[in-house]
Protein backbone atom coordinates (compact mmCIF):
# COMPACT_ATOMS: atom_id res chain seq x y z
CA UNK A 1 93.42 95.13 105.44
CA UNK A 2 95.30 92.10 106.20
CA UNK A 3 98.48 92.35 108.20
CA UNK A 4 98.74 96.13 107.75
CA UNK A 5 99.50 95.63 104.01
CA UNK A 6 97.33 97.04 101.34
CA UNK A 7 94.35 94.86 99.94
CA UNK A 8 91.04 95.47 98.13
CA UNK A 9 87.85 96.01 100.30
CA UNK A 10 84.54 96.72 99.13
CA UNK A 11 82.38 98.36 101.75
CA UNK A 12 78.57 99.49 101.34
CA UNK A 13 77.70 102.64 103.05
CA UNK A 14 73.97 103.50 104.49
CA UNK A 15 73.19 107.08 105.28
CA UNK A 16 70.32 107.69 108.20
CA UNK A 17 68.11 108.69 104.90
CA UNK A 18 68.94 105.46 103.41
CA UNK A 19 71.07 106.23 100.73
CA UNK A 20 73.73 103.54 99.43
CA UNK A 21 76.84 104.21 98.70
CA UNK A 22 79.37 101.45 97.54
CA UNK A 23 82.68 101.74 97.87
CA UNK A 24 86.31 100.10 97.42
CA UNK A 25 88.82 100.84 99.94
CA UNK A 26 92.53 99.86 98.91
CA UNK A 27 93.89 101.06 102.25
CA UNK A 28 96.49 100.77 104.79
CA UNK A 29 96.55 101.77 108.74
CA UNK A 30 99.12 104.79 109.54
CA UNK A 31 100.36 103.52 112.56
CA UNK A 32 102.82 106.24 114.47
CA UNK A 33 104.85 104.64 118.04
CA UNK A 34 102.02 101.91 117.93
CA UNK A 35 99.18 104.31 118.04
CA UNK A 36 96.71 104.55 114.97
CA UNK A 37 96.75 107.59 113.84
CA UNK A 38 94.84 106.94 110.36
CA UNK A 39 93.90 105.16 106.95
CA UNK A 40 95.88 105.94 103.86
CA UNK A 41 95.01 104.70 100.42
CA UNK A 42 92.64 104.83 97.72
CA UNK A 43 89.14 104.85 98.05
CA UNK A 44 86.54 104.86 95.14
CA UNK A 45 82.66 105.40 95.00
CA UNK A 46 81.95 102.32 93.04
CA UNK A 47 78.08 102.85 92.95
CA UNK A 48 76.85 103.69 90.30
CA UNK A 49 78.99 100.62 88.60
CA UNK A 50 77.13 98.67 91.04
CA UNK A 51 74.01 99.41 89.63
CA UNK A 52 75.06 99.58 85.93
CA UNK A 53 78.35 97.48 85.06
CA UNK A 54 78.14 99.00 81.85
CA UNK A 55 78.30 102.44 83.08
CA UNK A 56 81.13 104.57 81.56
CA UNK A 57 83.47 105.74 83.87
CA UNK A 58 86.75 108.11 83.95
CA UNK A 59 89.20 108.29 87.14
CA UNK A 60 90.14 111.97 88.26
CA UNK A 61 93.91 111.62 90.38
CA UNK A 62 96.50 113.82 91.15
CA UNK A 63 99.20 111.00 91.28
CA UNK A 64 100.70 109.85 87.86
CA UNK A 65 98.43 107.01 86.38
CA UNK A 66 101.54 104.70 86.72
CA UNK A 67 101.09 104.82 90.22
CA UNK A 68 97.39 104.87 90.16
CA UNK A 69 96.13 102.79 87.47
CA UNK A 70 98.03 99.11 88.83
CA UNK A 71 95.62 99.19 92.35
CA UNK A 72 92.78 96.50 91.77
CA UNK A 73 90.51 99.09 93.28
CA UNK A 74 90.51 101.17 89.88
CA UNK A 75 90.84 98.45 87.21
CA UNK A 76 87.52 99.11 86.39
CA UNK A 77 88.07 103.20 85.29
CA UNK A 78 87.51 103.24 81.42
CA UNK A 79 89.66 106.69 81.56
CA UNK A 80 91.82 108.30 83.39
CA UNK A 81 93.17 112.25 83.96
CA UNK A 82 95.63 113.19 86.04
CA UNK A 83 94.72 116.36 87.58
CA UNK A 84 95.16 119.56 86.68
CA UNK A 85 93.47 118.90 83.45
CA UNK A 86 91.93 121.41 80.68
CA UNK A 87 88.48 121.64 79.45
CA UNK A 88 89.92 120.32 76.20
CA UNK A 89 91.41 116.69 78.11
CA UNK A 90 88.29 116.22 79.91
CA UNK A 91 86.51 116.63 76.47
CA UNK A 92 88.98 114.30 74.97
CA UNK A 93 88.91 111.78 77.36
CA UNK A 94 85.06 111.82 77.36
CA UNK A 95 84.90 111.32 74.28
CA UNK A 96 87.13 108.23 73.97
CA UNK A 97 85.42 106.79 76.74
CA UNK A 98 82.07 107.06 75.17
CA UNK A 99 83.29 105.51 71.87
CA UNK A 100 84.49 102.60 73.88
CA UNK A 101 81.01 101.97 75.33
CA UNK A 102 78.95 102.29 71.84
């Protein structure tokens, strides 16, 4: 976050078991009368990209992917549905993404 504006961060998370968990924070502080009340924004588990570039993978939102695709923190999505989706979408959109990768 710089000067309460949105900007990409990438984080790595370590559980007490010692799982990693990578993640990308495009954020911004909810600040209420000068109190922080919050973090709004999108955040995405980026670890299994981390460990495989070439891993296939398909965004889930339920904002329009106008609005979600442009934030640097998903550029990397090879797919995208906006949610609710149907069996038949997801299988569509699975499918596309795995011709991409082959």
């Amino acid at each position: 976050m710089v000067n309460g504006t949105l900007s990409p961060d990438e984080y790595r998370l370590v559980a007490k078991d010692g799982t990693t968990v990578w993640i990308i924070s495009n954020s911004q502080p909810v600040i209420i009368d000068g109190n922080f009340k919050g973090i709004i924004g999108v955040f995405t588990n980026i670890t299994e990209k981390k460990k495989k570039p070439s891993t296939p993978c398909i965004l889930a939102s339920g904002h329009p992917r106008e609005d979600v695709m442009t934030h640097e923190t998903v550029a990397h999505a090879d797919g995208f549905l906006q949610k609710p989706f149907s069996l038949h979408e997801l299988g569509k959109t699975v499918n596309e993404v795995m011709g991409k990768k082959r």
